[in-house]
PDB file of N, CA and C in Angstrom:
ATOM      1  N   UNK A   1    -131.715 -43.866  38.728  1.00  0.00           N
ATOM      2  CA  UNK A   1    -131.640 -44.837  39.783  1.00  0.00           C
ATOM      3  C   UNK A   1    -132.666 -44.545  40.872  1.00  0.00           C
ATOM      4  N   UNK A   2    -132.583 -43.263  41.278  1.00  0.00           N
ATOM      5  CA  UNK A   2    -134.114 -43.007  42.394  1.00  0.00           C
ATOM      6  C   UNK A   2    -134.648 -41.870  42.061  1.00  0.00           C
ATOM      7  N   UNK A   3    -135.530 -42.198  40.816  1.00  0.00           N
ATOM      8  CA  UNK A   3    -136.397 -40.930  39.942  1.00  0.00           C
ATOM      9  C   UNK A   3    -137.498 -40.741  41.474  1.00  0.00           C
ATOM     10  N   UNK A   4    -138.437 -41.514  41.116  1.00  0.00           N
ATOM     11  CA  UNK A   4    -139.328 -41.146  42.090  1.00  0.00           C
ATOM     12  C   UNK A   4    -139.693 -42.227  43.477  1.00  0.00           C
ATOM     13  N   UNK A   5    -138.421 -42.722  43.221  1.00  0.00           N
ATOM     14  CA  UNK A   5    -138.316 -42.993  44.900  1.00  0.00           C
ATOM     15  C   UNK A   5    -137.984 -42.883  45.888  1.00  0.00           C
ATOM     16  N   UNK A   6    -138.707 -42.837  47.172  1.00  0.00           N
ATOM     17  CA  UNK A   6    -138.326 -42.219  48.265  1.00  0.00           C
ATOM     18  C   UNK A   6    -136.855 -41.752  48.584  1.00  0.00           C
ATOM     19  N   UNK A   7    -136.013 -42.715  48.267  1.00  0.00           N
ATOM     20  CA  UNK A   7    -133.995 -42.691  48.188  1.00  0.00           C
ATOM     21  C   UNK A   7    -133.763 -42.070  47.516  1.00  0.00           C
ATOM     22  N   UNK A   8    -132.396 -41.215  48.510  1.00  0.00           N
ATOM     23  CA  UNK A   8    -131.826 -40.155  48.172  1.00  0.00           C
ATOM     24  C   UNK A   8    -130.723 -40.235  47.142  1.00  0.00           C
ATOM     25  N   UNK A   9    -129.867 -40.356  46.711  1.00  0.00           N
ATOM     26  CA  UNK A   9    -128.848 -39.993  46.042  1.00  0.00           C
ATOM     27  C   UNK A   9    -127.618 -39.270  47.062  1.00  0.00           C
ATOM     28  N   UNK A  10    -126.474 -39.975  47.414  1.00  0.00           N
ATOM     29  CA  UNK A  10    -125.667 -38.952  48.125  1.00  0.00           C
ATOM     30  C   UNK A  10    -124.681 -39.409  47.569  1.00  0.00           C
ATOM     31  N   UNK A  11    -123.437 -38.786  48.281  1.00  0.00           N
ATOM     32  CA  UNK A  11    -122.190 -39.053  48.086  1.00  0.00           C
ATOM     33  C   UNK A  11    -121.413 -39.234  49.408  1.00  0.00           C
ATOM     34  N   UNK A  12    -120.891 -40.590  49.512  1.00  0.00           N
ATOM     35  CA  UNK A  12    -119.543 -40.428  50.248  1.00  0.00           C
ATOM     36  C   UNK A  12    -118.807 -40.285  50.414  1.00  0.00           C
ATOM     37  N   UNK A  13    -117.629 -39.434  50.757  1.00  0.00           N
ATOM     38  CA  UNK A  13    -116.269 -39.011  50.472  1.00  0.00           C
ATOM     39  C   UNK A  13    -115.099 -39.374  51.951  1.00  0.00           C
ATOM     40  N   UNK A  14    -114.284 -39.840  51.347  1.00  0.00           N
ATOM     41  CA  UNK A  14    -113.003 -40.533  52.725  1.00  0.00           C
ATOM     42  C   UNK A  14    -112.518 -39.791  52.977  1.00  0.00           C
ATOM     43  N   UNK A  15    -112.760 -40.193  54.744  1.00  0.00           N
ATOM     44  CA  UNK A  15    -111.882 -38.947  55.499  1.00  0.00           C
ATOM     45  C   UNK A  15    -110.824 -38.999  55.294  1.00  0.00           C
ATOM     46  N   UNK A  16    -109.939 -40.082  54.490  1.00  0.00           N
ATOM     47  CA  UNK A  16    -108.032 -39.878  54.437  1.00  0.00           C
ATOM     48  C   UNK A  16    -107.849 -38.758  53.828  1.00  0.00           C
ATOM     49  N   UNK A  17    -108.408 -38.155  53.270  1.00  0.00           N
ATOM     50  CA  UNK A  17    -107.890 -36.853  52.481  1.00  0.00           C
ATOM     51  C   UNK A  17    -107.670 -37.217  50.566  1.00  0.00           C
ATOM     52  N   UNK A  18    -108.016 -38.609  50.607  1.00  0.00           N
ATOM     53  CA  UNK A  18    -107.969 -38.712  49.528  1.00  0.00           C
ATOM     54  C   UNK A  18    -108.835 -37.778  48.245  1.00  0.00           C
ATOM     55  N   UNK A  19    -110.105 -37.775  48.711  1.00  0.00           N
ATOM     56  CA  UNK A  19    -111.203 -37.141  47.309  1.00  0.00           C
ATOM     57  C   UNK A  19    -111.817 -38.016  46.800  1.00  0.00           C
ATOM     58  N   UNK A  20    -111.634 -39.328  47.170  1.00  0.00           N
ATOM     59  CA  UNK A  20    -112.296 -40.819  46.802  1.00  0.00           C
ATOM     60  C   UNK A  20    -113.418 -40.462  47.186  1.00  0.00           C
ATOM     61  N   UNK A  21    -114.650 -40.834  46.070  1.00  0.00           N
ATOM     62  CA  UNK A  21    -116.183 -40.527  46.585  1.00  0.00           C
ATOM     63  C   UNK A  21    -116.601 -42.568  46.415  1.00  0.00           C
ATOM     64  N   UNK A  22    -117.707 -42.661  47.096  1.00  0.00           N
ATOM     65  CA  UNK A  22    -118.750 -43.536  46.428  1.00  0.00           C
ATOM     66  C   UNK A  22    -120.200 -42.230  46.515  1.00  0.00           C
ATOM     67  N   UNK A  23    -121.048 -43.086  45.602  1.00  0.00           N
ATOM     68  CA  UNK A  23    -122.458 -42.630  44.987  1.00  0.00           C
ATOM     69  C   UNK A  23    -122.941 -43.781  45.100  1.00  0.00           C
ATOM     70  N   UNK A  24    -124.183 -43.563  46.557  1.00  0.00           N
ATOM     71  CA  UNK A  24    -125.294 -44.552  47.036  1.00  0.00           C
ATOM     72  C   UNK A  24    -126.314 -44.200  47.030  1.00  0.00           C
ATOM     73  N   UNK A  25    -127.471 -44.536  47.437  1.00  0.00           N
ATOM     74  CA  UNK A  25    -128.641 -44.378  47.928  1.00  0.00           C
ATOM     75  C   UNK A  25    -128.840 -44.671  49.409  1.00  0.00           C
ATOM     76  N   UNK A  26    -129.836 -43.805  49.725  1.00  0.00           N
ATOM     77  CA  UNK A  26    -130.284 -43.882  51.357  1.00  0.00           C
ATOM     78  C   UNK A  26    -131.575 -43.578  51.400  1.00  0.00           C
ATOM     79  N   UNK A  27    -132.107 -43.934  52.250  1.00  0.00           N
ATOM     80  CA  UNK A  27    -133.992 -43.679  52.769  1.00  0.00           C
ATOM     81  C   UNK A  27    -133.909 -42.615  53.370  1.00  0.00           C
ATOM     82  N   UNK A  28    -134.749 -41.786  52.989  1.00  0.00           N
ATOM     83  CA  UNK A  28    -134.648 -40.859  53.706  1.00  0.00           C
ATOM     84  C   UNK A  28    -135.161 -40.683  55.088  1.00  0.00           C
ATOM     85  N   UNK A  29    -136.195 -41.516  55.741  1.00  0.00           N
ATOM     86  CA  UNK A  29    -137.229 -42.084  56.270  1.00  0.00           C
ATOM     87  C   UNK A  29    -136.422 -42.809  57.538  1.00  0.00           C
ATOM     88  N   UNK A  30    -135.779 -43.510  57.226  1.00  0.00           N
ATOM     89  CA  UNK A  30    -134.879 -44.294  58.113  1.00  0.00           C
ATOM     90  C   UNK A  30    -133.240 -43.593  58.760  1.00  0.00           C
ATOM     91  N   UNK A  31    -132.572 -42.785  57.495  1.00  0.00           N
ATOM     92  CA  UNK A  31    -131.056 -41.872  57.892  1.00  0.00           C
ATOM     93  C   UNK A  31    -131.583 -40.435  57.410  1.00  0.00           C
ATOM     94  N   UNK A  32    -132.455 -40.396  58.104  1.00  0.00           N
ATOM     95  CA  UNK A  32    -133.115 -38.500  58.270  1.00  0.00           C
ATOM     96  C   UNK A  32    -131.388 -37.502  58.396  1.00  0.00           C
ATOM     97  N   UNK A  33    -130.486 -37.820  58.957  1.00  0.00           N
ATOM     98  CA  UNK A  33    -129.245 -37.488  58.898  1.00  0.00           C
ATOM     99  C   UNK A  33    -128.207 -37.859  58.311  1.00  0.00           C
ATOM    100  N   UNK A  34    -127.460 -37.637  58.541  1.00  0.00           N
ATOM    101  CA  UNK A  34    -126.262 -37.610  57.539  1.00  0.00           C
ATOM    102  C   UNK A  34    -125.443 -39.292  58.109  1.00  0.00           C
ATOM    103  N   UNK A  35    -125.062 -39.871  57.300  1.00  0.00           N
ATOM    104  CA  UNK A  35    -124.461 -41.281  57.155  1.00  0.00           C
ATOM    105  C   UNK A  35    -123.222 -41.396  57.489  1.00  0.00           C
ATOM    106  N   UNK A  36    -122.696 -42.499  58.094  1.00  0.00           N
ATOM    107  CA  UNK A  36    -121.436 -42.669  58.026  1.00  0.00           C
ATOM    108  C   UNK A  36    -121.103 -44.061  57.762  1.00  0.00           C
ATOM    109  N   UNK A  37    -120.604 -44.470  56.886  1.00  0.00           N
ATOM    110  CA  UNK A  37    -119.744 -45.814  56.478  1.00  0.00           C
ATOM    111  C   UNK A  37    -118.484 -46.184  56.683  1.00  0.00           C
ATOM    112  N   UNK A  38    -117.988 -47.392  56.909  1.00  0.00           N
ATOM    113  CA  UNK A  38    -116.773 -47.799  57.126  1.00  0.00           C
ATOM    114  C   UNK A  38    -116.552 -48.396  55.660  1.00  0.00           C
ATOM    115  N   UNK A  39    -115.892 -48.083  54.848  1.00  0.00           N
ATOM    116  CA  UNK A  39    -116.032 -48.591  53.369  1.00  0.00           C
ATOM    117  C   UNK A  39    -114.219 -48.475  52.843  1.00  0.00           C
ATOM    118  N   UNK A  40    -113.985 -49.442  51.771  1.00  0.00           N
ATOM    119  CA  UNK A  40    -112.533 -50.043  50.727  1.00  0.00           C
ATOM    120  C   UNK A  40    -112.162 -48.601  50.267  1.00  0.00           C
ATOM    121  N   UNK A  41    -111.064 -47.545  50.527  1.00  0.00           N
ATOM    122  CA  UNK A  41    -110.600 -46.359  49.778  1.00  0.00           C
ATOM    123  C   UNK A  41    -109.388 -46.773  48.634  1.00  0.00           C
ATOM    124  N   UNK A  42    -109.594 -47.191  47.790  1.00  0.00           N
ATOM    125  CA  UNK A  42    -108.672 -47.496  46.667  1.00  0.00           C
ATOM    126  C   UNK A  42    -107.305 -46.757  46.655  1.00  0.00           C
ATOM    127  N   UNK A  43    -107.424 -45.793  46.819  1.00  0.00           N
ATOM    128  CA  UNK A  43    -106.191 -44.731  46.882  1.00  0.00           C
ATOM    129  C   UNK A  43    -105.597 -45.377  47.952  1.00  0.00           C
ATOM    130  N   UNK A  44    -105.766 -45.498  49.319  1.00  0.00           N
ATOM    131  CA  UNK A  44    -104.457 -45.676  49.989  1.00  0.00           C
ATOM    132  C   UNK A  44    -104.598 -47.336  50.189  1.00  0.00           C
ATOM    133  N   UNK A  45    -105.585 -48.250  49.591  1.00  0.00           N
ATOM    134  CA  UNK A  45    -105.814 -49.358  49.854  1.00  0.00           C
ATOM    135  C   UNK A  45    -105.912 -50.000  51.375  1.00  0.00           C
ATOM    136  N   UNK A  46    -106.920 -49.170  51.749  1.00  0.00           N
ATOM    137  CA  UNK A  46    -107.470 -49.547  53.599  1.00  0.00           C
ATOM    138  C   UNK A  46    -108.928 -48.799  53.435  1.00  0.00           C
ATOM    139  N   UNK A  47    -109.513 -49.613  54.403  1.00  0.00           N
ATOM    140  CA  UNK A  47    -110.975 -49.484  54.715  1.00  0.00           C
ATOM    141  C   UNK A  47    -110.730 -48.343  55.806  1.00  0.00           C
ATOM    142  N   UNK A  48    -111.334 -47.321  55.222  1.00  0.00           N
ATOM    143  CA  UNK A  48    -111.689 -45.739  56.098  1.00  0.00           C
ATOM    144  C   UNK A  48    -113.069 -45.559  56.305  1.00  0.00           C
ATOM    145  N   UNK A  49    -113.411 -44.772  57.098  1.00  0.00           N
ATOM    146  CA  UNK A  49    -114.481 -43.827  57.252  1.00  0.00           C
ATOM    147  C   UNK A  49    -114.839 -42.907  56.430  1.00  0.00           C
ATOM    148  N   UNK A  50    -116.145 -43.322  55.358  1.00  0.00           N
ATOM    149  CA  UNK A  50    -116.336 -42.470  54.655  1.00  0.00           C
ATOM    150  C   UNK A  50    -118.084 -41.523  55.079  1.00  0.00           C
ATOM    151  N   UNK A  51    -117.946 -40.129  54.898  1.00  0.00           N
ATOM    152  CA  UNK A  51    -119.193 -39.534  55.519  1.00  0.00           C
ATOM    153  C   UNK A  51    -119.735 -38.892  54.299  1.00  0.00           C
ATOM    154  N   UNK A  52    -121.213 -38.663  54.558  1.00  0.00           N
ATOM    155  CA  UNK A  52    -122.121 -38.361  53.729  1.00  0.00           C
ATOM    156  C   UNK A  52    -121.890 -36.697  53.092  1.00  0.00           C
ATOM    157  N   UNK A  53    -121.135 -36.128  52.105  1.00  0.00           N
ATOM    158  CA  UNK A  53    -121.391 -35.311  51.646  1.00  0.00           C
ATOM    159  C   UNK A  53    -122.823 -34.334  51.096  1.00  0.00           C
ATOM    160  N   UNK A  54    -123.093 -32.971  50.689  1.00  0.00           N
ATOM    161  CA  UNK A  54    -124.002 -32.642  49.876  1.00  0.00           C
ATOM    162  C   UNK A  54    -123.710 -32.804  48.470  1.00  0.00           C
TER     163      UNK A  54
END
């Protein structure tokens, strides 16, 4: 998905404590830091705060 392009590969993981990840891409260029999303956690079925893992 981003062999040799600039975008990173990360992971987001929900702060509920669930362990729910998503796997996105980011620029590196533009979120030089670490991400935060408001994104759907399936497990408890509510939109949480999910932050950029390594």
């Amino acid at each position: 998905m981003a062999g040799n392009s600039k975008r990173a590969i990360i992971q987001l993981e929900s702060t509920a404590g669930t362990g729910y990840r998503y796997t996105v891409t980011k620029s590196k260029r533009n979120h030089p830091g670490r991400v935060e999303y408001k994104k759907y956690d399936p497990v408890i079925r509510k939109h949480v705060l999910f932050k950029e893992t390594k």
